[in-house]
PDB file of N, CA and C in Angstrom:
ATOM      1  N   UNK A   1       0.841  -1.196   0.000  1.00  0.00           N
ATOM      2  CA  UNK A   1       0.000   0.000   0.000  1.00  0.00           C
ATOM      3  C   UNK A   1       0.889   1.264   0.000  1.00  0.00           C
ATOM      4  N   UNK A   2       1.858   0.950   1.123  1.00  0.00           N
ATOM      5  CA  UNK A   2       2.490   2.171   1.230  1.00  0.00           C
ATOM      6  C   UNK A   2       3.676   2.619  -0.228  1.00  0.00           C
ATOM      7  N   UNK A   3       3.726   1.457  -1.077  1.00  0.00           N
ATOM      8  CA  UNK A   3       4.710   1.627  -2.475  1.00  0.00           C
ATOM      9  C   UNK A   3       3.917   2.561  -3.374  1.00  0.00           C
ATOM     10  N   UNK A   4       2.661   2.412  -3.879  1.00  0.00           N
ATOM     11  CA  UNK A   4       1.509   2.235  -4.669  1.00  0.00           C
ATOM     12  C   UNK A   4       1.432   4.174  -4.320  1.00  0.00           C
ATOM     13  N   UNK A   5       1.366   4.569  -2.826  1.00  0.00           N
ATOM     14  CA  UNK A   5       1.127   5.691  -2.391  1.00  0.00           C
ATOM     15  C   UNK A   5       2.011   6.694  -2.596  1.00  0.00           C
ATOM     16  N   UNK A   6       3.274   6.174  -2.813  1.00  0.00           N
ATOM     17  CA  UNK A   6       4.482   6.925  -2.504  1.00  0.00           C
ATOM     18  C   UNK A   6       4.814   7.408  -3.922  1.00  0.00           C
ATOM     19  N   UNK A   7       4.576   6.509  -5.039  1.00  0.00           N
ATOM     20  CA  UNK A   7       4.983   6.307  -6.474  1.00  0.00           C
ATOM     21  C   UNK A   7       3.715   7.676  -7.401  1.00  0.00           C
ATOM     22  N   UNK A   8       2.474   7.701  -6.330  1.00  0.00           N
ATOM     23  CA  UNK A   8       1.663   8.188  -7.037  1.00  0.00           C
ATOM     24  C   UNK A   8       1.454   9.761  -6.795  1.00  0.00           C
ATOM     25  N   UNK A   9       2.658   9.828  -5.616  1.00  0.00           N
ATOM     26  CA  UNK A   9       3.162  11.190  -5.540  1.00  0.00           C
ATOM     27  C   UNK A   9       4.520  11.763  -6.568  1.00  0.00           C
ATOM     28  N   UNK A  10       5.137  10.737  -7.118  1.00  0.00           N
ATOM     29  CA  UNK A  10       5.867  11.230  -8.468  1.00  0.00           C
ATOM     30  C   UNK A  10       4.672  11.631  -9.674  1.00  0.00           C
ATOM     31  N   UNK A  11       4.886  12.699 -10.154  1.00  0.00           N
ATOM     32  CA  UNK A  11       4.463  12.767 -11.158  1.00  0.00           C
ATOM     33  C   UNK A  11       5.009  12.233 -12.796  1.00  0.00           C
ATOM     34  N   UNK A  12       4.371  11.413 -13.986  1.00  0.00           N
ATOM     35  CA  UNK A  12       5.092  11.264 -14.784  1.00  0.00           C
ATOM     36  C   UNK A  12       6.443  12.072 -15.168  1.00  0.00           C
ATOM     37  N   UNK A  13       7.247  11.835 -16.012  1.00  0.00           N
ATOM     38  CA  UNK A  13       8.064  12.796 -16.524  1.00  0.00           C
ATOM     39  C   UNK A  13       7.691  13.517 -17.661  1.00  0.00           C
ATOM     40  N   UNK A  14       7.237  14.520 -17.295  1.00  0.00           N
ATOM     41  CA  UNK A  14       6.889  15.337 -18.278  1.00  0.00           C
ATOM     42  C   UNK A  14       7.547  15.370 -19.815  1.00  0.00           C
ATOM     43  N   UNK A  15       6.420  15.356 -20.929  1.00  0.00           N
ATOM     44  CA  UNK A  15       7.108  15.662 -22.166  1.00  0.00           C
ATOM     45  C   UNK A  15       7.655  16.806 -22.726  1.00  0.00           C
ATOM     46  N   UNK A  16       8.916  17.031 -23.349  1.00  0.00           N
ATOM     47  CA  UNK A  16       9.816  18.062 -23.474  1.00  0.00           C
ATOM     48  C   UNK A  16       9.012  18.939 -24.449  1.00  0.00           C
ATOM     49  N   UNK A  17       8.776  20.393 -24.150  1.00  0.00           N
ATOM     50  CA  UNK A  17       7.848  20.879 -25.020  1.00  0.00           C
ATOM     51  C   UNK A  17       8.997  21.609 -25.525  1.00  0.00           C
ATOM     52  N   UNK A  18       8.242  22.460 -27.022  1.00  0.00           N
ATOM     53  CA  UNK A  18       9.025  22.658 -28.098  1.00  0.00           C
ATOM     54  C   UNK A  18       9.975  24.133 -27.739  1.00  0.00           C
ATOM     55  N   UNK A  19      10.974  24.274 -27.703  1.00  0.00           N
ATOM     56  CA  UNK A  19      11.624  25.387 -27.534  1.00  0.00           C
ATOM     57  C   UNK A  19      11.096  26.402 -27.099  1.00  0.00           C
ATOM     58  N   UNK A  20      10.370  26.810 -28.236  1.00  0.00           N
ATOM     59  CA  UNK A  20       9.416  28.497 -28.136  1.00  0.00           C
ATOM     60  C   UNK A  20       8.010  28.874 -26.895  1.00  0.00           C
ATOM     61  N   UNK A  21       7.884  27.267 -27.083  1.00  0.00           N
ATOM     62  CA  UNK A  21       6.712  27.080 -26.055  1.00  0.00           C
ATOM     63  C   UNK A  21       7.204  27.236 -24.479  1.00  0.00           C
ATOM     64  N   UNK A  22       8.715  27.107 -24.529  1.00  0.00           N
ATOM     65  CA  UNK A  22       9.482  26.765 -23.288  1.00  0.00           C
ATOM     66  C   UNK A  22       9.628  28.326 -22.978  1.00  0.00           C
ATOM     67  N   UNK A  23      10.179  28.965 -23.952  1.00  0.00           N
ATOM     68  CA  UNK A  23      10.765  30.289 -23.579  1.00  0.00           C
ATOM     69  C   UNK A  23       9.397  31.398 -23.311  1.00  0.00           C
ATOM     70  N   UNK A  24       8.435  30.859 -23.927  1.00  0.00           N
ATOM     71  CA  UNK A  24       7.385  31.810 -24.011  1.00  0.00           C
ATOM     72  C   UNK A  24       6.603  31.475 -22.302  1.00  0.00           C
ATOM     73  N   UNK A  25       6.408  30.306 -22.289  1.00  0.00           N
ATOM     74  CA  UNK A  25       6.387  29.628 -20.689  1.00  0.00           C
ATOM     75  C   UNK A  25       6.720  30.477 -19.732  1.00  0.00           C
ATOM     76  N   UNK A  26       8.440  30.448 -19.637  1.00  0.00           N
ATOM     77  CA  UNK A  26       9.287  31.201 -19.006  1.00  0.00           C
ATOM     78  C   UNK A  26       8.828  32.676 -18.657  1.00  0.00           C
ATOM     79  N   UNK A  27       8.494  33.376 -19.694  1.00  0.00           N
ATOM     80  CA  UNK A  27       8.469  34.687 -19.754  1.00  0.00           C
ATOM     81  C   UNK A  27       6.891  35.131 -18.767  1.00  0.00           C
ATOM     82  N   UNK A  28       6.031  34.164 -19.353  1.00  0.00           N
ATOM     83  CA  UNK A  28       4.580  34.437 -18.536  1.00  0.00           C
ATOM     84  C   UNK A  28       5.038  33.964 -17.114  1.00  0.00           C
ATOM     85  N   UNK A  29       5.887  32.685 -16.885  1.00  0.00           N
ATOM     86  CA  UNK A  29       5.970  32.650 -15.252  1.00  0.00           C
ATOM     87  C   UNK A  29       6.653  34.130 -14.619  1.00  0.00           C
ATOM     88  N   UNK A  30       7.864  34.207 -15.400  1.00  0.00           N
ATOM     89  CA  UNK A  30       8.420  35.377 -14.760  1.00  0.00           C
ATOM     90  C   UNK A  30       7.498  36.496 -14.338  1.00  0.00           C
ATOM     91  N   UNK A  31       6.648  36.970 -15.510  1.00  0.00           N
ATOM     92  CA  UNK A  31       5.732  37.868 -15.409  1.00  0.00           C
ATOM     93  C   UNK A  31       4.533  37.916 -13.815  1.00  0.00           C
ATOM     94  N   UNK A  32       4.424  36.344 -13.907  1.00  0.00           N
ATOM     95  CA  UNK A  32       3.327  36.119 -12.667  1.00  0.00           C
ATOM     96  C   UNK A  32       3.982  35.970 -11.880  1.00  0.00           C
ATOM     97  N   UNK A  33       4.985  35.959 -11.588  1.00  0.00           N
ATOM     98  CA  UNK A  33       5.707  35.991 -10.091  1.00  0.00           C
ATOM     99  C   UNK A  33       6.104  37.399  -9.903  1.00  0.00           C
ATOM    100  N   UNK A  34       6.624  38.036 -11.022  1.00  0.00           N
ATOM    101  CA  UNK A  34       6.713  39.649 -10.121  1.00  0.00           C
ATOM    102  C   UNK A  34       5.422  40.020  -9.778  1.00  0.00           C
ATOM    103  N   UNK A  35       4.555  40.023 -10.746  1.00  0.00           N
ATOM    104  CA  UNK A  35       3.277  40.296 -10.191  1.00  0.00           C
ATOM    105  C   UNK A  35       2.625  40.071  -8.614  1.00  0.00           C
ATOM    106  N   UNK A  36       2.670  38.524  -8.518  1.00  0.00           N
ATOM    107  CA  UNK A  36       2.963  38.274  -7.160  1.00  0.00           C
ATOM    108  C   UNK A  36       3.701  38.871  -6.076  1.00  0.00           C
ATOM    109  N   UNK A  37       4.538  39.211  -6.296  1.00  0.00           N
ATOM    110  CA  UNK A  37       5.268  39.736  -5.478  1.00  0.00           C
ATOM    111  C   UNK A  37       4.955  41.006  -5.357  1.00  0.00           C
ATOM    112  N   UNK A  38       4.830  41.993  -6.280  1.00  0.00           N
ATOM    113  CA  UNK A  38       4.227  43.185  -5.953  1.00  0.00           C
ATOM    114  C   UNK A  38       3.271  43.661  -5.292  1.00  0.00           C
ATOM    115  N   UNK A  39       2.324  42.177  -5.424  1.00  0.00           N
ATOM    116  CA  UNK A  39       1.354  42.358  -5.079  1.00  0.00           C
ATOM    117  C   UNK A  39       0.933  42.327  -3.509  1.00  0.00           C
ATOM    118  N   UNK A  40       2.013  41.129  -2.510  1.00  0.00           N
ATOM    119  CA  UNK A  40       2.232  40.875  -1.457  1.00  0.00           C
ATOM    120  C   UNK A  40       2.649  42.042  -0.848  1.00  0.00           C
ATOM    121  N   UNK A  41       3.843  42.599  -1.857  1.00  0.00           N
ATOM    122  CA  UNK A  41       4.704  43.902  -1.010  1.00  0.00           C
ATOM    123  C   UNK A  41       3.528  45.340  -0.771  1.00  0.00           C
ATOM    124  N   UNK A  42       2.667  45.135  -1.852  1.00  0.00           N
ATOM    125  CA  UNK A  42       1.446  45.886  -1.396  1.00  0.00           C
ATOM    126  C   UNK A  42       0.562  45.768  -0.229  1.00  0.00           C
ATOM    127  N   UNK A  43       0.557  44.313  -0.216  1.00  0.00           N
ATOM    128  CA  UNK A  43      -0.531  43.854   0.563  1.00  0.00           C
ATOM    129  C   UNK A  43       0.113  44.403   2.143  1.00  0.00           C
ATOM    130  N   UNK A  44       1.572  44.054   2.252  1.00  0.00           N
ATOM    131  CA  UNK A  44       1.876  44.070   3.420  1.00  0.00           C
ATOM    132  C   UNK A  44       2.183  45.732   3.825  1.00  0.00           C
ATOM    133  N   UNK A  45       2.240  46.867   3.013  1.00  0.00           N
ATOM    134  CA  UNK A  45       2.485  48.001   3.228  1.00  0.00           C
ATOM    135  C   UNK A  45       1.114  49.091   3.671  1.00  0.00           C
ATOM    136  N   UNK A  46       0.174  47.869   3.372  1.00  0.00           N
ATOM    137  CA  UNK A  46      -1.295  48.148   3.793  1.00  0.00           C
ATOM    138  C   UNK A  46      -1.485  47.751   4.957  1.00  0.00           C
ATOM    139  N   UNK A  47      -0.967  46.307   5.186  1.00  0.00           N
ATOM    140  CA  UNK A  47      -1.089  45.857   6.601  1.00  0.00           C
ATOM    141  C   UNK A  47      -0.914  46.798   7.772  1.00  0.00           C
ATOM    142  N   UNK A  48       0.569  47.361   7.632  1.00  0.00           N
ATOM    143  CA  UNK A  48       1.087  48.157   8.388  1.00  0.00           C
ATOM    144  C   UNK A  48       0.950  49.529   8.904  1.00  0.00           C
TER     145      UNK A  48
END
C-alpha cells in the first residue's frame, strides 16, 4: 500500500515541449511571479 502511495506522488516525466513554447512559458511565469510579489509587497504596506 504504502509503495503504490508513494509512487503516485511522483508525477510522470513530463514531455519536453518545443523550444518556443518553453521560452514563451518562461516569460509568462516570470511575469506572474513579479506580479505576485508586488502584489504581497502591497498587501503588506497596507497591513502596516
Amino acid at each position: 500500500m504504502d509503495d503504490s502511495a508513494e509512487t503516485m506522488k511522483e508525477p510522470p516525466a513530463p514531455v519536453k515541449p518545443k523550444p518556443a513554447a518553453s521560452a514563451r512559458d518562461e516569460r509568462l511565469a516570470a511575469r506572474l511571479r513579479e506580479n505576485l510579489r508586488k502584489r504581497k509587497e502591497q498587501a503588506r504596506q497596507r497591513g502596516e
